[in-house]
Protein backbone atom coordinates (compact mmCIF):
# COMPACT_ATOMS: atom_id res chain seq x y z
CA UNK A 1 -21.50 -19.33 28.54
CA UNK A 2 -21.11 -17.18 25.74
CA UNK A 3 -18.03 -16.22 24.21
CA UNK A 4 -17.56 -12.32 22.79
CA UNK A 5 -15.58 -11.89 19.31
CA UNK A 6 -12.21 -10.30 19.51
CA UNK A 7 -12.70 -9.76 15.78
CA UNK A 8 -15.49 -6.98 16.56
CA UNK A 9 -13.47 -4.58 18.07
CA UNK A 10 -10.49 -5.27 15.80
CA UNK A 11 -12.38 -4.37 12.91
CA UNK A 12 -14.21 -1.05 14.36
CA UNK A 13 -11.09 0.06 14.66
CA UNK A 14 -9.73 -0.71 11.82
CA UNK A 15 -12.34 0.46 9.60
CA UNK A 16 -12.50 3.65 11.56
CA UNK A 17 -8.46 4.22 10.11
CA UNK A 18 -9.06 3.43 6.52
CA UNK A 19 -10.51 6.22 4.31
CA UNK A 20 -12.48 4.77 1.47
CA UNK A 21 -10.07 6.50 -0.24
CA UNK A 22 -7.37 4.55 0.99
CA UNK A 23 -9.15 1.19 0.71
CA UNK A 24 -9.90 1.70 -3.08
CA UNK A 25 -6.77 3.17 -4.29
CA UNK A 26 -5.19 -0.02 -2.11
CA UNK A 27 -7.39 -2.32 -4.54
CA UNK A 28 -6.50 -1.10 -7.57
CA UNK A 29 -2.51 -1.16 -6.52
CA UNK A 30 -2.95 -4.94 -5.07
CA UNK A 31 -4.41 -5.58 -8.86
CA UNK A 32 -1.81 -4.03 -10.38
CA UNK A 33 1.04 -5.51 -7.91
CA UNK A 34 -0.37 -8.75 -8.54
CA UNK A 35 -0.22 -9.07 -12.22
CA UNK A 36 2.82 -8.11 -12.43
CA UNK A 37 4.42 -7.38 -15.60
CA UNK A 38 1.96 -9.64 -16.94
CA UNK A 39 -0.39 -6.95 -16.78
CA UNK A 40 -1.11 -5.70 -20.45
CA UNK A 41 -0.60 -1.93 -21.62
CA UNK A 42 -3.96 -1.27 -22.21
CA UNK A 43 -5.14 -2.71 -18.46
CA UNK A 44 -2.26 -1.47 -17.08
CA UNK A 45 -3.52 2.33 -18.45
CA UNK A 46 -7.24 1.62 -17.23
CA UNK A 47 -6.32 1.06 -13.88
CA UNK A 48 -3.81 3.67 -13.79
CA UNK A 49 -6.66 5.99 -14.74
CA UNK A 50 -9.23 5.18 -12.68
CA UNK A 51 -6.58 5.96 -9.78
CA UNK A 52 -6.59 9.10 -10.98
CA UNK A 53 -9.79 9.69 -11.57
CA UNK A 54 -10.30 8.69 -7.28
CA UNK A 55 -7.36 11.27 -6.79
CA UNK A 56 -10.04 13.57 -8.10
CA UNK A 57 -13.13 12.97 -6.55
CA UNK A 58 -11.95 12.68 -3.41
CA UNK A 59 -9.73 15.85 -3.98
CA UNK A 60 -6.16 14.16 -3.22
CA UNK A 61 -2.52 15.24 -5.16
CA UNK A 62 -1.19 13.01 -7.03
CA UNK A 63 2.24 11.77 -4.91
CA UNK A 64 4.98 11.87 -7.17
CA UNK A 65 6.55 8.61 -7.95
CA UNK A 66 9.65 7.52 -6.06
CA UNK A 67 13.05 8.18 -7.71
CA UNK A 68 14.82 4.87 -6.90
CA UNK A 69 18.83 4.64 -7.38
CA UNK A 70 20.02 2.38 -9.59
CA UNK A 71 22.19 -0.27 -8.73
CA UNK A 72 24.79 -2.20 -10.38
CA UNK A 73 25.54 -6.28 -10.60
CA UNK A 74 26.71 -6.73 -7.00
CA UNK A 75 23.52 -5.27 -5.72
CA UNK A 76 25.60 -1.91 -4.60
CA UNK A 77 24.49 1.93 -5.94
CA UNK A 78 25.86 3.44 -8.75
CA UNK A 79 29.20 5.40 -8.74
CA UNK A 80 28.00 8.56 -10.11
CA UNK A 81 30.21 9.55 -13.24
CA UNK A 82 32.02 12.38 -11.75
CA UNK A 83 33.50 9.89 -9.23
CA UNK A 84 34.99 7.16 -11.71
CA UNK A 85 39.05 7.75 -11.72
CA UNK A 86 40.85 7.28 -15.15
């Protein structure tokens, strides 16, 4: 009796979600997530432009980069100056 893969369907579908687009911009962030700050300058600058250079073949804006708040030693957001008390 032969058995059917569940991974055939799974993966139609999947593939049919992911741009190529999406796949290779996700490569070059997994290599750059992965090294870490490990990653030198000059890499670190190669990679970062051959993400742009897929922004512009395939005709995509640039997102601009998350403004994250900083936080202070407990882990909590920053007071913002105007709120400190004398």
């Amino acid at each position: 009796m032969a058995t059917r893969s569940k991974r055939g369907p799974a993966k139609k579908k999947w593939s049919a979600v992911v741009t190529r687009f999406q796949s290779a911009m996700s490569m070059l962030n997994f290599e750059i997530n992965r090294a870490g700050k490990g990653l030198s300058a000059d890499r670190r600058r190669v990679l970062n432009q051959a993400k742009s250079e897929l922004r512009r073949v395939f005709a995509r804006p640039a997102k601009p980069a998350a403004r994250r708040k900083k936080k202070n030693a407990a882990g909590l957001p920053r007071r913002s100056s105007q709120t400190k008390t004398a």
